[in-house]
Every structure is written in C-alpha cells, then in structure tokens.
N, C-alpha and C. Protein backbone atom coordinates (compact mmCIF):
# COMPACT_ATOMS: atom_id res chain seq x y z
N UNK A 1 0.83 -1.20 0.00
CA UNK A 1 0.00 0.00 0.00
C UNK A 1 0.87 1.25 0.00
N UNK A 2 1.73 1.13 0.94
CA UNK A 2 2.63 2.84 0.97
C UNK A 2 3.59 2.67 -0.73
N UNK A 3 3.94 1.67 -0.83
CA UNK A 3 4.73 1.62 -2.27
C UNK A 3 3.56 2.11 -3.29
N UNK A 4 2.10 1.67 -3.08
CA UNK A 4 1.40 2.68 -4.33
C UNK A 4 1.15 3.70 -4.46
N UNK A 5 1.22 4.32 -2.76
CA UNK A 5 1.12 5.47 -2.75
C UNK A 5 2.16 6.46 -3.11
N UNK A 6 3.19 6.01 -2.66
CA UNK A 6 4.79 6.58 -3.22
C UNK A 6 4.47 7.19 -5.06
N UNK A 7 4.03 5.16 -5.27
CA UNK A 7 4.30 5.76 -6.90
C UNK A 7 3.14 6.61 -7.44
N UNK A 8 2.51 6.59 -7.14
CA UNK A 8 1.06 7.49 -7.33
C UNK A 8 1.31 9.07 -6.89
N UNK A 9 2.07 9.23 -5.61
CA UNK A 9 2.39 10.40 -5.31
C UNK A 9 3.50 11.35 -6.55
N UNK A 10 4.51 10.39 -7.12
CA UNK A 10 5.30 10.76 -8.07
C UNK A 10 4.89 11.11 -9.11
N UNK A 11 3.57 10.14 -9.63
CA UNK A 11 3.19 10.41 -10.84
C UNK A 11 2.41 11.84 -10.82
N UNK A 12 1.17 12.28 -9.55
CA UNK A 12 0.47 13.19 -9.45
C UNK A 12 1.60 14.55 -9.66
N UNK A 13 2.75 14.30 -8.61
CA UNK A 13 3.77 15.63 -8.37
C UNK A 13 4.33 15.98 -9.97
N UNK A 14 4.64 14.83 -10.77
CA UNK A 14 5.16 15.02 -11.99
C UNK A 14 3.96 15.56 -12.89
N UNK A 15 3.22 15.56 -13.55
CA UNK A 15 2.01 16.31 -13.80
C UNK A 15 1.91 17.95 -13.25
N UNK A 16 2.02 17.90 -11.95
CA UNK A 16 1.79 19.16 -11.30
C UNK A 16 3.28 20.17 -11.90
N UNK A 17 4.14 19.47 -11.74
CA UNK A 17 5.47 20.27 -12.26
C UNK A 17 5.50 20.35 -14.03
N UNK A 18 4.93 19.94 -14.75
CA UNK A 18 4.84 19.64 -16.32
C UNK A 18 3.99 21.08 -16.70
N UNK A 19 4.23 21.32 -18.25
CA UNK A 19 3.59 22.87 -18.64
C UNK A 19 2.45 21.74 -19.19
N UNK A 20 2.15 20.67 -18.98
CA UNK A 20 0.64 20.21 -19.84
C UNK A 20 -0.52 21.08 -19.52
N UNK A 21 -1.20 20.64 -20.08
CA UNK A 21 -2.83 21.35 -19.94
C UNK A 21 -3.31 20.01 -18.67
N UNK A 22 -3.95 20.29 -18.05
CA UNK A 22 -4.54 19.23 -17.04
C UNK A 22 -6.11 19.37 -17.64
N UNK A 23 -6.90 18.64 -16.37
CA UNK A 23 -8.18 18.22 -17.61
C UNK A 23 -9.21 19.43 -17.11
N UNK A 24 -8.74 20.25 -16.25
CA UNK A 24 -9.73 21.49 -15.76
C UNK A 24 -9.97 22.21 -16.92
N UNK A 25 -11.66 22.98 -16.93
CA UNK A 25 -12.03 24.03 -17.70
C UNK A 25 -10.43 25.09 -18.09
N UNK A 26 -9.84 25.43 -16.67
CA UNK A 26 -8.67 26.27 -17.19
C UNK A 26 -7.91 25.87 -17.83
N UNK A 27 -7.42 24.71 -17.18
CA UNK A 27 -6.42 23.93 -18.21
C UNK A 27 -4.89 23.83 -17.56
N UNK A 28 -4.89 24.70 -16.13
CA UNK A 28 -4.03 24.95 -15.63
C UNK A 28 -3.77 25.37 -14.03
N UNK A 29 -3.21 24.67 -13.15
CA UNK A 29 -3.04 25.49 -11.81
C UNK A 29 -3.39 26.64 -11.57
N UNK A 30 -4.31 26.78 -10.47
CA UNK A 30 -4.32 28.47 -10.13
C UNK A 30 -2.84 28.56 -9.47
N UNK A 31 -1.88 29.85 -9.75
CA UNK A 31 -1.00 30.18 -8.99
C UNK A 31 -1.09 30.63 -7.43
N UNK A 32 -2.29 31.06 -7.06
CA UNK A 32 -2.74 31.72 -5.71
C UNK A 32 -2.54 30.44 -4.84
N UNK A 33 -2.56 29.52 -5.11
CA UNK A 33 -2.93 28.73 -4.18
C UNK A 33 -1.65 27.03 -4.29
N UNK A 34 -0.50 27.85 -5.00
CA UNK A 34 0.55 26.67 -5.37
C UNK A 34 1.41 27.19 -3.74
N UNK A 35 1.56 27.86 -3.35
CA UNK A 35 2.19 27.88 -1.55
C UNK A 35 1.55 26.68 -0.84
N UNK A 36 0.63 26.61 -0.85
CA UNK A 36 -0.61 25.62 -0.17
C UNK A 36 -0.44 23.93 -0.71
N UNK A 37 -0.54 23.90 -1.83
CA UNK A 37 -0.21 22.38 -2.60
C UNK A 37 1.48 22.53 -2.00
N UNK A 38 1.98 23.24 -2.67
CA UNK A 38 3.97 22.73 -2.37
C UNK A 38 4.18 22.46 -0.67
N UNK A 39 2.89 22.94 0.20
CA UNK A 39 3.12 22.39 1.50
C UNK A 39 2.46 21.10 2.04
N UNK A 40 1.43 20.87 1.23
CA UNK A 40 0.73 19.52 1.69
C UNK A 40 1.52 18.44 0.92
N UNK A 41 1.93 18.91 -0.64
CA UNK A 41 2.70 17.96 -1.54
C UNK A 41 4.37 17.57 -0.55
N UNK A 42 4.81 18.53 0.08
CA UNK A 42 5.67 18.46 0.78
C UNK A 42 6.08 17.55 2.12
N UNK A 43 4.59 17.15 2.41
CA UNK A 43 4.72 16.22 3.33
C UNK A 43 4.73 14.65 2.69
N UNK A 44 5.47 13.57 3.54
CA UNK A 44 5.59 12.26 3.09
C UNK A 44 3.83 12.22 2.81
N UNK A 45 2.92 12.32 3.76
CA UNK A 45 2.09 11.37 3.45
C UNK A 45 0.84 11.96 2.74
N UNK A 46 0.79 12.97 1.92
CA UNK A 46 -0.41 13.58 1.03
C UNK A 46 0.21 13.98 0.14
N UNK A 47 -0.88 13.81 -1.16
CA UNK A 47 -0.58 14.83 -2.28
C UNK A 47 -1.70 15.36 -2.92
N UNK A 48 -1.70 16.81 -3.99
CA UNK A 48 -2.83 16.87 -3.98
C UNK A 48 -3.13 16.50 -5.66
N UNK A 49 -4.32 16.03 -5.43
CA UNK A 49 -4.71 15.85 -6.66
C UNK A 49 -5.62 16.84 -8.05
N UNK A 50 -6.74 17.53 -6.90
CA UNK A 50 -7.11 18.50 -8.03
C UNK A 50 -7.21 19.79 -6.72
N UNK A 51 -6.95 21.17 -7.65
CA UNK A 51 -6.97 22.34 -6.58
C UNK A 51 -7.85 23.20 -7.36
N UNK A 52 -8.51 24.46 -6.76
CA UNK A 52 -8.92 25.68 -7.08
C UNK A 52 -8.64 26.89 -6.28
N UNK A 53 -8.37 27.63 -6.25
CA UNK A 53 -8.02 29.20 -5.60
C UNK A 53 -9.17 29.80 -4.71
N UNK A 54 -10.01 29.66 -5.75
CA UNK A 54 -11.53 30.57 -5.20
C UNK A 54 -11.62 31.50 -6.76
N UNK A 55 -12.47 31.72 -7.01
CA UNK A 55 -12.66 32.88 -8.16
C UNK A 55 -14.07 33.36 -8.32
N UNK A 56 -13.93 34.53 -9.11
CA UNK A 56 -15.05 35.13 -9.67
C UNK A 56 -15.46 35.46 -11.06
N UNK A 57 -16.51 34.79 -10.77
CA UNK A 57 -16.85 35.07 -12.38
C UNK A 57 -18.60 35.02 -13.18
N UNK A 58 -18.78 35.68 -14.38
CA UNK A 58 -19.63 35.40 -15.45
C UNK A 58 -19.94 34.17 -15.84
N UNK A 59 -20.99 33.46 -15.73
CA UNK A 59 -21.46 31.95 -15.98
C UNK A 59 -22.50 32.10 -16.61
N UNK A 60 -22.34 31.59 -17.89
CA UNK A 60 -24.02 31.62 -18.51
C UNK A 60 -24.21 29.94 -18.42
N UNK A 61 -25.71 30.04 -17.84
CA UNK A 61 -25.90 28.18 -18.06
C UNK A 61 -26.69 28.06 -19.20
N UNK A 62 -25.69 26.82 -18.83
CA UNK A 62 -26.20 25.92 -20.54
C UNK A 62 -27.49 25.52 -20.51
N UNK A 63 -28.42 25.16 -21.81
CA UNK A 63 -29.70 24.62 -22.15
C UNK A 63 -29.43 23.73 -21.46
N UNK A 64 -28.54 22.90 -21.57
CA UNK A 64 -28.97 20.96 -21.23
C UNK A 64 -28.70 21.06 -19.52
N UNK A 65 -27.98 22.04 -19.13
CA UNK A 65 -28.38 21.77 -17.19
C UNK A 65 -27.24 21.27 -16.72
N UNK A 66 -26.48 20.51 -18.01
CA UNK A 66 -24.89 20.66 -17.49
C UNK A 66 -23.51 21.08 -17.19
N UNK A 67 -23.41 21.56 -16.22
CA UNK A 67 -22.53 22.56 -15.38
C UNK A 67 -21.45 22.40 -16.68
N UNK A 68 -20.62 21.43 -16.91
CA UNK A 68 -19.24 21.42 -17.93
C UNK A 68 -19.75 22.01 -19.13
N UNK A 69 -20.90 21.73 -19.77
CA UNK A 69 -21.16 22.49 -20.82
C UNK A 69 -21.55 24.16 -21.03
N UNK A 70 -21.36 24.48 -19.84
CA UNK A 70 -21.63 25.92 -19.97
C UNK A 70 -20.70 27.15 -20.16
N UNK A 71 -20.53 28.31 -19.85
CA UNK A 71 -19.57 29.18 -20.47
C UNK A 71 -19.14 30.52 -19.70
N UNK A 72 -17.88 30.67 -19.64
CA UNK A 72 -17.33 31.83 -19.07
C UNK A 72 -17.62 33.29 -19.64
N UNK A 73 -18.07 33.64 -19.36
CA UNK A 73 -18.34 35.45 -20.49
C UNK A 73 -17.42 36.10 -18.99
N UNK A 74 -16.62 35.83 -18.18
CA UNK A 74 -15.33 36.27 -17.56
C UNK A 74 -14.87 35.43 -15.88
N UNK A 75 -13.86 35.50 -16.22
CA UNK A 75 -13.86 34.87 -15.09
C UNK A 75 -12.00 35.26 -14.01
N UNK A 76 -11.99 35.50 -12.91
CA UNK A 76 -10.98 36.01 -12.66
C UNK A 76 -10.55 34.99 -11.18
N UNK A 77 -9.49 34.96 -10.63
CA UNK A 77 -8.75 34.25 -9.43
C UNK A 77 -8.22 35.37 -8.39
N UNK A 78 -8.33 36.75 -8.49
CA UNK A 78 -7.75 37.40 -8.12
C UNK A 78 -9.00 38.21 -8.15
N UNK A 79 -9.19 39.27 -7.01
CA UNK A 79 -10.23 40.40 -6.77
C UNK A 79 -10.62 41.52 -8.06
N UNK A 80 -11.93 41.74 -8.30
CA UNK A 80 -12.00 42.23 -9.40
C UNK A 80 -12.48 43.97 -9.10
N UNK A 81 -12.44 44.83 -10.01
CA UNK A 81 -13.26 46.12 -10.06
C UNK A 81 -14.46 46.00 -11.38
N UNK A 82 -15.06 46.82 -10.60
CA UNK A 82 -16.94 47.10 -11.43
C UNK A 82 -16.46 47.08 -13.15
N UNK A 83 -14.91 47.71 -13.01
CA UNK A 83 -15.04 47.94 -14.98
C UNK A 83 -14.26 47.09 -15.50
N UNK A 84 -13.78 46.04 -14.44
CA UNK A 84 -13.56 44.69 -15.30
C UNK A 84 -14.69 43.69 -16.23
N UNK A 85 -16.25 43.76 -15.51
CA UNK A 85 -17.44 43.76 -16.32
C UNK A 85 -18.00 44.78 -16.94
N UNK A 86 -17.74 45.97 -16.81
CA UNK A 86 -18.49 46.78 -17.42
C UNK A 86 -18.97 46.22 -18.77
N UNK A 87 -17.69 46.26 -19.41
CA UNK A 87 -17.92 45.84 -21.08
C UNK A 87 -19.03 44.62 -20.94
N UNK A 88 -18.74 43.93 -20.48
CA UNK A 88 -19.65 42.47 -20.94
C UNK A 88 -20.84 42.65 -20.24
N UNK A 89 -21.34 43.21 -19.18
CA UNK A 89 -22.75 43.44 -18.93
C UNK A 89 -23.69 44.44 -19.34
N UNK A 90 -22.98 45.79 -20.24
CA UNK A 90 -23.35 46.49 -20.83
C UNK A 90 -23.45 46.45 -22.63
N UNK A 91 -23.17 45.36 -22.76
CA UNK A 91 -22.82 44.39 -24.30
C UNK A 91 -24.06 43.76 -24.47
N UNK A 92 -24.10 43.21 -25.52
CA UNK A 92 -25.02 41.91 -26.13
C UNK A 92 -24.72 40.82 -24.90
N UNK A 93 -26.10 40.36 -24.33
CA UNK A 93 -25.39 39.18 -23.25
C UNK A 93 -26.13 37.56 -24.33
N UNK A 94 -25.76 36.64 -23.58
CA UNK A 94 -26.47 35.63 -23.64
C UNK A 94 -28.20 35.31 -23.52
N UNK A 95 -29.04 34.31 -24.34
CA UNK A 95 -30.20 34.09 -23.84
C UNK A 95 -30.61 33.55 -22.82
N UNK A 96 -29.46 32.67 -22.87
CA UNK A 96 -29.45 31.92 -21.44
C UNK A 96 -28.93 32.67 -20.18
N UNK A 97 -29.62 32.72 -18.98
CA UNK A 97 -29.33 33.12 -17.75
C UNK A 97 -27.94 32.86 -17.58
N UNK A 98 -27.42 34.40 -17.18
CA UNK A 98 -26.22 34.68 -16.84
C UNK A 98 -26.11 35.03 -15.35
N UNK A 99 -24.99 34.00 -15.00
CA UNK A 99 -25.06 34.12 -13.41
C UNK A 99 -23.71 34.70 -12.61
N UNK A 100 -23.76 35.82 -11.88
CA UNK A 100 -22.58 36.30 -11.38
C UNK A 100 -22.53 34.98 -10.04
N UNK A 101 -21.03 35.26 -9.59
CA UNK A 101 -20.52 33.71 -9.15
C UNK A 101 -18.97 34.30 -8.43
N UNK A 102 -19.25 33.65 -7.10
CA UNK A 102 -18.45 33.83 -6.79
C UNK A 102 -17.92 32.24 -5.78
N UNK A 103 -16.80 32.03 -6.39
CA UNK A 103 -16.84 30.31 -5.00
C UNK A 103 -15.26 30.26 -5.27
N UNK A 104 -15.83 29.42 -3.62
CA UNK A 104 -14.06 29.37 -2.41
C UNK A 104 -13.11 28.59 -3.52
N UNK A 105 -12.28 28.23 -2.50
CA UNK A 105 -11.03 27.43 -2.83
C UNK A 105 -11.82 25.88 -2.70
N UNK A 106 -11.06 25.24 -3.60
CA UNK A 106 -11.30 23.53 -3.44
C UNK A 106 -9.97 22.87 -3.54
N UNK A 107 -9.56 21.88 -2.80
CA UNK A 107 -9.10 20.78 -2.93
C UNK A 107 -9.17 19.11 -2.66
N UNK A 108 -8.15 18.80 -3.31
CA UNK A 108 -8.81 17.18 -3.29
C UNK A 108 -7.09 16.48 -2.92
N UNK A 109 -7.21 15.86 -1.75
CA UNK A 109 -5.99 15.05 -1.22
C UNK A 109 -5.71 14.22 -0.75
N UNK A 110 -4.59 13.24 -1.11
CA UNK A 110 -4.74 11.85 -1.49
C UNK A 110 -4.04 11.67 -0.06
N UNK A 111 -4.20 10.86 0.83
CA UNK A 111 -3.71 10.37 2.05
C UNK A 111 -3.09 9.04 1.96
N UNK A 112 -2.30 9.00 2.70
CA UNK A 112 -1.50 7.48 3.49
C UNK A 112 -2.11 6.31 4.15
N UNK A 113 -3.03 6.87 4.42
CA UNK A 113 -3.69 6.19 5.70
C UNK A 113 -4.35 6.83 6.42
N UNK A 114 -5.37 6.10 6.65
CA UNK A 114 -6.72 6.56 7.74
C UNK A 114 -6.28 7.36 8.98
N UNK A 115 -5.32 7.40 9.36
CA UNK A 115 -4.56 8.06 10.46
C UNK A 115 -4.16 9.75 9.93
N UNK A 116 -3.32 9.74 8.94
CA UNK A 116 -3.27 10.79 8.55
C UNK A 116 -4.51 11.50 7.80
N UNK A 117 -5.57 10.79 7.19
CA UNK A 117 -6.23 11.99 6.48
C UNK A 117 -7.11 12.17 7.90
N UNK A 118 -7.18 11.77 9.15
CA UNK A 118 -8.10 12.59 10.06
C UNK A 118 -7.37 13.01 10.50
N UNK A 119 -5.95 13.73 10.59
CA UNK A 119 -5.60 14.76 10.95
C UNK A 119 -5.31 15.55 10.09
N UNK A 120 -5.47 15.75 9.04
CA UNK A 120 -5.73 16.35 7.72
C UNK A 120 -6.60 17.52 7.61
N UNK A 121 -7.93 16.04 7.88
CA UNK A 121 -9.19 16.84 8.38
C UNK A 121 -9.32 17.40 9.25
N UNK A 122 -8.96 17.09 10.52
CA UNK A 122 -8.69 18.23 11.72
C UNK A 122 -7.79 19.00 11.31
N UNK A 123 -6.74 19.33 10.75
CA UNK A 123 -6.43 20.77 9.87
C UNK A 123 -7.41 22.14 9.28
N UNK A 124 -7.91 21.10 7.86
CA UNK A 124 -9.29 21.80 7.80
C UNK A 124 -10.55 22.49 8.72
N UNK A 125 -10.41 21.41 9.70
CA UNK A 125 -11.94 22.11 10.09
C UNK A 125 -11.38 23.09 10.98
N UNK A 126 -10.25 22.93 11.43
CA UNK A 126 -9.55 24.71 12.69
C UNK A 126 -8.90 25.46 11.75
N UNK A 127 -8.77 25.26 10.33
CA UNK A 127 -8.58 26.60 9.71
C UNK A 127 -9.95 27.26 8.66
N UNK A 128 -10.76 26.58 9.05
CA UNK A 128 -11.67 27.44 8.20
C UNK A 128 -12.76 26.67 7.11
N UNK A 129 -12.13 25.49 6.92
CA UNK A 129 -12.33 25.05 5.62
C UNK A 129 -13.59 24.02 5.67
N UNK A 130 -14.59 24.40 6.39
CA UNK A 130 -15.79 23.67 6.98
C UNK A 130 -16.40 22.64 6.52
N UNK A 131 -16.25 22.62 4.99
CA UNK A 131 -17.45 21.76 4.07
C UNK A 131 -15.92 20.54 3.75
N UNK A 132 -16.05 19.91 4.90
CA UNK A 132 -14.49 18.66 4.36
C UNK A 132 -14.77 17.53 4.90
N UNK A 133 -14.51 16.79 4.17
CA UNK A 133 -14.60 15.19 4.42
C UNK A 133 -13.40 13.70 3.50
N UNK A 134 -13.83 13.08 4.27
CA UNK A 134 -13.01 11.73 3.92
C UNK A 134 -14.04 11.17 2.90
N UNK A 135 -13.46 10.72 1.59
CA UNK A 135 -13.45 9.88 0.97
C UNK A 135 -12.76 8.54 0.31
N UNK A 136 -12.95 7.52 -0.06
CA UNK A 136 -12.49 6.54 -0.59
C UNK A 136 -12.74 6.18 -2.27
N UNK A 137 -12.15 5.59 -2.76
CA UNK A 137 -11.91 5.18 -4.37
C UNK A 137 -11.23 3.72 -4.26
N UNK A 138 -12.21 3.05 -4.95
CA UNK A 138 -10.99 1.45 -5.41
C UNK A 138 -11.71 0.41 -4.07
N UNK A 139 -11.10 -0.48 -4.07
CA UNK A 139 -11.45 -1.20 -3.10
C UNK A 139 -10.37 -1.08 -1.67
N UNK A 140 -10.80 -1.84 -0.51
CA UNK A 140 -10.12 -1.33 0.60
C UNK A 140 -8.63 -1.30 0.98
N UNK A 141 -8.28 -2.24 0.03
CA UNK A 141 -6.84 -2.62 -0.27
C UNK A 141 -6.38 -2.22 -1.19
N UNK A 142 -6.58 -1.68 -2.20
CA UNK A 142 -6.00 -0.74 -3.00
C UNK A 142 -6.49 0.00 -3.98
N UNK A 143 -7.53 0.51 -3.16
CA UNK A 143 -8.31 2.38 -3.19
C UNK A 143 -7.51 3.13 -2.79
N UNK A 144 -7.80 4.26 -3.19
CA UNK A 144 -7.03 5.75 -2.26
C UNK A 144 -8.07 6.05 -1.37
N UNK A 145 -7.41 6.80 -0.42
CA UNK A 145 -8.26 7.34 0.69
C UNK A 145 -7.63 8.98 0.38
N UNK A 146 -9.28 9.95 -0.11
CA UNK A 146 -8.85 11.36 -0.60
C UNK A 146 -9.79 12.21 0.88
N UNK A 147 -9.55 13.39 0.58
CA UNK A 147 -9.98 14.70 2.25
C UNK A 147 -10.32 15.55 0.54
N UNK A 148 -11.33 15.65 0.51
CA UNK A 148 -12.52 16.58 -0.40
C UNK A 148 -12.95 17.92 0.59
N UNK A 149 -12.25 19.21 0.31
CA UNK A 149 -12.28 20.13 1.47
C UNK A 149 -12.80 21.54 0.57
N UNK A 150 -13.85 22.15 0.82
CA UNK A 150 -13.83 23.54 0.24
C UNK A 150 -14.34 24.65 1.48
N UNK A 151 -13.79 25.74 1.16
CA UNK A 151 -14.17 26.86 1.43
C UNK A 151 -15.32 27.34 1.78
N UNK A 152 -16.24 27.32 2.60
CA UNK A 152 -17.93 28.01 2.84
C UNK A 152 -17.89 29.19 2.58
N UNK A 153 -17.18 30.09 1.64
CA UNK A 153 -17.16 31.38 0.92
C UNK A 153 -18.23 31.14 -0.62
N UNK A 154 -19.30 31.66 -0.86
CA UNK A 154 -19.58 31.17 -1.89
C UNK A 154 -20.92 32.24 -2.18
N UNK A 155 -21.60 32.96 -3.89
CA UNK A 155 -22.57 33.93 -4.28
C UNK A 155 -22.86 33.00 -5.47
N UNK A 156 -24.06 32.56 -5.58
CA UNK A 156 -24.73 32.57 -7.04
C UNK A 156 -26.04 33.35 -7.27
N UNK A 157 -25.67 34.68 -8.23
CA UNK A 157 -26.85 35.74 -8.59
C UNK A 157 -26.99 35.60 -10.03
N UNK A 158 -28.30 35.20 -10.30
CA UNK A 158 -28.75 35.47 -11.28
C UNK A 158 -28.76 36.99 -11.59
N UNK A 159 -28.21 37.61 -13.04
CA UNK A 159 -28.08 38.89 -13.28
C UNK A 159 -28.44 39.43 -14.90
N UNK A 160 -28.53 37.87 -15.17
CA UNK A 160 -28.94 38.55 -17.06
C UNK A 160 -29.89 37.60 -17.82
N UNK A 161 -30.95 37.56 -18.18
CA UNK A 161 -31.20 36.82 -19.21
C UNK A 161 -31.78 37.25 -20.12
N UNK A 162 -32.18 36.45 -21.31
CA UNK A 162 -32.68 37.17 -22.67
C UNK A 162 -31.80 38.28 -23.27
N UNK A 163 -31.16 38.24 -23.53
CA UNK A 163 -30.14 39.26 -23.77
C UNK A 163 -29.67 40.58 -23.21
N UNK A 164 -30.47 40.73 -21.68
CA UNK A 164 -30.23 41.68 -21.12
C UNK A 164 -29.92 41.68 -19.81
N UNK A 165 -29.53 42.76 -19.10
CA UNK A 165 -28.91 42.79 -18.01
C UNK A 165 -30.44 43.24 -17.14
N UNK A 166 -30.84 42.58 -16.14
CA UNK A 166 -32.27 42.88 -15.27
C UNK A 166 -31.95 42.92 -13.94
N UNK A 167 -30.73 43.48 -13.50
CA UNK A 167 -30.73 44.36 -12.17
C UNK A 167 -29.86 45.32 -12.46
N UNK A 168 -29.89 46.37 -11.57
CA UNK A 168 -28.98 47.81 -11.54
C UNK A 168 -27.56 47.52 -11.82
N UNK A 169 -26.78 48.29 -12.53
CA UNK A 169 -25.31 47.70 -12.78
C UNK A 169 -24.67 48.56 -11.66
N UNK A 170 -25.33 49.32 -10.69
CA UNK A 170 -25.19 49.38 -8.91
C UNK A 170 -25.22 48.49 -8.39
N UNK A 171 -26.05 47.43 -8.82
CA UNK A 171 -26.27 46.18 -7.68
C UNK A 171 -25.01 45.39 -8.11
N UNK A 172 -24.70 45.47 -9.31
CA UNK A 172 -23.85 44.76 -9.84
C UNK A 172 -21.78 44.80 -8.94
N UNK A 173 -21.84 46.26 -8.72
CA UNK A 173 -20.77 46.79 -8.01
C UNK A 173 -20.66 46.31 -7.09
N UNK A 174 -22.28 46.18 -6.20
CA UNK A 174 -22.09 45.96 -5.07
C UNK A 174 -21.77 44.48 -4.87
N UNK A 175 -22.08 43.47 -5.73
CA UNK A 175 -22.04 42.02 -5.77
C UNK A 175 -20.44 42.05 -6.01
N UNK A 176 -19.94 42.63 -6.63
CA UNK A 176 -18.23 42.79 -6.59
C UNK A 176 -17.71 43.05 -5.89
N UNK A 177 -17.98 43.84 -4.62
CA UNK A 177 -17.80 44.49 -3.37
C UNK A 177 -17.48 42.99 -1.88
N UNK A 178 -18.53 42.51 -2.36
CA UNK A 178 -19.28 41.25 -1.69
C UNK A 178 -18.30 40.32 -1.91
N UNK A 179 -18.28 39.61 -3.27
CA UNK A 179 -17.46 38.63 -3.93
C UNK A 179 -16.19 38.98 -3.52
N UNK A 180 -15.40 40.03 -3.55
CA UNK A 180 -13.83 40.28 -2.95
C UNK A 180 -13.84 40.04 -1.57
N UNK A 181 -14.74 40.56 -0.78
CA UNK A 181 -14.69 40.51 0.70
C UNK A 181 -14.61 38.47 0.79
N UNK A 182 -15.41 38.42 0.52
CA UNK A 182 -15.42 36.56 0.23
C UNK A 182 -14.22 35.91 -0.42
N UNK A 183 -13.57 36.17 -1.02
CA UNK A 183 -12.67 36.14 -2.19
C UNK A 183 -11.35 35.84 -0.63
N UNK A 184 -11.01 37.50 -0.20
CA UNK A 184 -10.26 37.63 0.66
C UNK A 184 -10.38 36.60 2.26
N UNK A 185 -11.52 36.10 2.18
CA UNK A 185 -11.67 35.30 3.26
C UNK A 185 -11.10 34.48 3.12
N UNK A 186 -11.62 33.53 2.09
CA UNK A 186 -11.13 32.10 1.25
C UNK A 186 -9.81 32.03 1.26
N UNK A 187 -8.87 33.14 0.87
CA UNK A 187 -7.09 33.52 0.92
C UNK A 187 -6.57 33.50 2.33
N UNK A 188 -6.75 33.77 3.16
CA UNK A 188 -6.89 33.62 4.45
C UNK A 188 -7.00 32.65 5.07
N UNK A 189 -8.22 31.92 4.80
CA UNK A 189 -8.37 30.47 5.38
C UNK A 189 -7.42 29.52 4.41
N UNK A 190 -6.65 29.61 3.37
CA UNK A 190 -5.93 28.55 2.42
C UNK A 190 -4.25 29.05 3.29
N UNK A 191 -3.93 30.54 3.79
CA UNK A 191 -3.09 30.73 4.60
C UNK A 191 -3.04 30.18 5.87
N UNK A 192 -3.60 29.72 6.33
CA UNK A 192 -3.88 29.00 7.67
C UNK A 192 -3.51 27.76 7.39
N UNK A 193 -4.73 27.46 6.67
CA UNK A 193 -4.23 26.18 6.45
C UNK A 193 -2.63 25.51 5.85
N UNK A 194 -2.25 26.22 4.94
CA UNK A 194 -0.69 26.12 4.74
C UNK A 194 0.28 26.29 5.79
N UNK A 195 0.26 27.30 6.77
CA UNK A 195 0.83 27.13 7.99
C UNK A 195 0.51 26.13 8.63
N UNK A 196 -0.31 25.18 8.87
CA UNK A 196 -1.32 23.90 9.82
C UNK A 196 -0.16 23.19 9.19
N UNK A 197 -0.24 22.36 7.85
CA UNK A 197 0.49 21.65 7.54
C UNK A 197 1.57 21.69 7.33
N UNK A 198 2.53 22.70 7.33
CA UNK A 198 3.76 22.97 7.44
C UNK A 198 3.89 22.41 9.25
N UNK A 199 2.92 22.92 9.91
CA UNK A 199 3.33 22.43 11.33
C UNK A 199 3.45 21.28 11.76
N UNK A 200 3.20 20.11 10.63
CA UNK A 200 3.03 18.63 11.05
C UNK A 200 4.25 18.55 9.99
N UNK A 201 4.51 18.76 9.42
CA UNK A 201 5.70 18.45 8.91
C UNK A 201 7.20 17.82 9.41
C-alpha cells in the first residue's frame, strides 16, 4: 500500500510540475494557491490531486443543465473592479441566464492512511475550511483514501437573461464588493491552512 502510494504520489507531483494542460475548464493550476499544494505535496504522506483558488466570475448556463457544458463570459482568481465587467454586462449578453458567481477554494488530497487523512481533516476544520470530508476510491486494499475540502465562501446571482442585463449595474458593483470581501476570506483560510500543515511536517 505505501509503495502505491509513493508511486502514485510521483506520478500526481510530476504532472503538477509539467507545462501540460490538465483536464480542468482552465487547463491549468491556479498560482494563488501553489504555496498551499507545495506544503501539503511536501509532506511524506499527502498529495494533492485537483486544486482551485476561489474565483469570480460570469457563468451563462447551458440549455442541457450541465454545469461542464456551460460558459465563461469572464472569469478572474484574483479580486476584481466594477469595470472589469463593465464591457460584458453592458454588451449583447447571452439568452441563457447569466449568473454572477463567486466560489471558495477547493481541494482534493490523497492520504497514506486513515490516520493521517483525520488529521488532515482536523487541519481543515480549525482553519476554516468547513465543508471537508473523507473519501475513498478502489477497493479497501488498494483504493485511495482522498480529504474533499472547500471553502464556505460562496454567491450565485442570477443577473442577465434574454439578452439583457435585469438588475442595476449598482447592484452589480455591489455584488463585486461582496465577492472580494469573500474572495479575501477564502485567501486567508488557504493561509492558515498552509501554515497547519507545514506544522506537522
């Protein structure tokens, strides 16, 4: 078991260090949040497998209801201002409901053993990271055991449909106002937590 995890850990870390495209919508690591992976990846017994920062953004949903099929009209990892949308909410929008969006950090991390991912998880839950749990994959002998952890920072506002924008592009500021304050929380609690696991190190 620790020998698959070894080699499994190598293969995930090698990927993470490679310029490939990975299989996310981005296609690529958020940088905000590579301090945080290089400290959990840093320990013998976790690695991580998929990450997110936290971001904000323009979501139009798709006809068919499925989240992957739908579309960015903007999307940012880093705190935004009102005239980073200006253009696109004062533009031609989509027919489909356009949803301002704002959500935490996510990660997904592969453990050693039942021992370590509950102190993992007790990491998470004293830095912030509330919505976390233990999962399993494979069978009991050679499944992974992953800690599925996000952020309770999170806005979904409906703000456009039929080709138009149908609240105040005041309200709109203010949902940007909102989303950073949230934004900055989420950064905070992924700082904690990177100090936590540096401390078991």
């Amino acid at each position: 078991m620790d020998h698959d995890f070894d080699r499994q850990k190598a293969t995930y870390l090698k990927k993470l260090s490679s310029d490939a495209k990975d299989r996310s919508k981005k296609g690529d690591v958020d940088v905000q949040i590579l301090p945080l992976l290089d400290a959990i990846n840093g320990h013998p017994d976790y690695y991580t497998t998929s990450s997110c920062a936290g971001r904000i953004d323009l979501f139009v949903e798709p006809a068919s209801g499925k989240k992957h099929e739908g579309e960015w009209l903007f999307v940012s990892h880093d705190a935004v201002v009102f005239k980073d949308l200006e253009k696109i909410i004062t533009g031609r929008l989509p027919t489909n409901t356009t949803w301002f969006r704002m959500e935490g950090a996510i990660l997904h991390v592969c453990c050693r053993d039942m021992d370590v991912a509950e102190t993992f998880l007790r990491l998470c839950k004293e830095t912030g990271w509330k919505h976390s749990g233990i999962m399993s994959s494979g069978s009991s002998t050679t499944g992974r055991i992953i800690i599925e952890s996000t952020t309770s920072e999170r806005m979904d506002v409906p703000v456009a449909k039929d080709d138009e924008l149908f609240v105040p592009e005041k309200f709109v500021g203010f949902l940007v106002k909102e989303a950073n304050e949230k934004l900055l929380r989420t950064r905070e609690k992924m700082n904690r937590l990177e100090k936590a696991v540096k401390s078991i190190s």
